[in-house]
Protein backbone atom coordinates (compact mmCIF):
# COMPACT_ATOMS: atom_id res chain seq x y z
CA UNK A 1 10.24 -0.63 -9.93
CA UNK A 2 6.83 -0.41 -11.31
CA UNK A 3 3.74 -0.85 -8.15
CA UNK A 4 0.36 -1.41 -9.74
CA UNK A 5 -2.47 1.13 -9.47
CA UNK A 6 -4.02 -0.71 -6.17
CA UNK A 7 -1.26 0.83 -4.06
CA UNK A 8 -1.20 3.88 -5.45
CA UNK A 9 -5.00 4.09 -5.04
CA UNK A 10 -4.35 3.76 -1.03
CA UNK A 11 -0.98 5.57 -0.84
CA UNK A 12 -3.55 8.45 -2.87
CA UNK A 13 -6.19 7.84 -0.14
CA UNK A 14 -3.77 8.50 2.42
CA UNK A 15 -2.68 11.49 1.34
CA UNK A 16 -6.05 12.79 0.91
CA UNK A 17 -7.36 12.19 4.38
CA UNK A 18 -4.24 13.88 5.46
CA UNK A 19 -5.04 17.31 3.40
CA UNK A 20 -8.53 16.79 4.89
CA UNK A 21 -7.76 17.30 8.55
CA UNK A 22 -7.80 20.83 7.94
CA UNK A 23 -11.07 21.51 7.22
CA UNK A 24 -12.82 18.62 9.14
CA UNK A 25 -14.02 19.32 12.22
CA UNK A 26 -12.09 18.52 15.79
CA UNK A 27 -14.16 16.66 16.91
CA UNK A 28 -13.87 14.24 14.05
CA UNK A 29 -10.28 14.15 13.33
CA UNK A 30 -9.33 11.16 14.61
CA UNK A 31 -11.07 9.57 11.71
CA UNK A 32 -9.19 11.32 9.33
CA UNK A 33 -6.07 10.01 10.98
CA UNK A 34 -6.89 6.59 11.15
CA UNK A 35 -8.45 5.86 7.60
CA UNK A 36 -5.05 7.67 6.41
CA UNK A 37 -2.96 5.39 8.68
CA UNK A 38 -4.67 2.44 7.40
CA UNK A 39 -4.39 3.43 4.03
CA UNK A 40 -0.60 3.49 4.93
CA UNK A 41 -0.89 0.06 5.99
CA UNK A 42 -2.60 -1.48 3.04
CA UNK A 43 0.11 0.54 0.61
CA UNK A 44 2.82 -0.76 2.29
CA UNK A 45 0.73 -3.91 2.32
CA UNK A 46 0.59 -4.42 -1.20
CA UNK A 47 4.11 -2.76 -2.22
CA UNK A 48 5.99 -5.27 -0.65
CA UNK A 49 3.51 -8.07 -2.21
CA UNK A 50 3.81 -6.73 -5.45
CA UNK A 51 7.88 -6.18 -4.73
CA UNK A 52 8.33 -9.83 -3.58
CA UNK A 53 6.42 -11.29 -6.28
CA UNK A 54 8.25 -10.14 -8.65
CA UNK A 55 11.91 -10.83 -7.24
CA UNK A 56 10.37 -14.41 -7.05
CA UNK A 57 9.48 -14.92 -10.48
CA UNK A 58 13.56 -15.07 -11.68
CA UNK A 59 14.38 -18.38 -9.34
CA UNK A 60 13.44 -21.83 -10.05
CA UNK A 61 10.90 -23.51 -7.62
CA UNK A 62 12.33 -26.06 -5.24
CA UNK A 63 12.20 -29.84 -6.39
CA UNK A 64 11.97 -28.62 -10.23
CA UNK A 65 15.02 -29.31 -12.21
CA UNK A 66 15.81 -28.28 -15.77
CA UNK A 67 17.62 -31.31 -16.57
């Protein structure tokens, strides 16, 4: 299974604002925690896009025939 490089750019993005919340302030953490949980979001997002797309592209489309 092969993803293309848009969800690894935001599972990448999540991880990063995770290894930020050390150093960021505490105030401001809670920014940290929800750009990396919607970075989540849009990977998982797009995985199961990309991951349904392609176990589409094997079956015929109703109402065609190959007669």
């Amino acid at each position: 299974m092969r993803l293309s490089r848009r969800s690894w750019f935001f599972l990448g993005m999540s991880v990063t604002c995770v290894v930020l919340l050390a150093p960021t302030p505490e105030k401001y953490r809670w920014v940290n925690l929800s750009m990396a949980a919607l970075s989540l979001m849009w990977f998982v997002a797009f995985a199961v896009e990309e991951i349904l797309a392609r176990r589409g592209e094997g079956r015929p489309r109703a109402g065609r025939s190959d007669r």
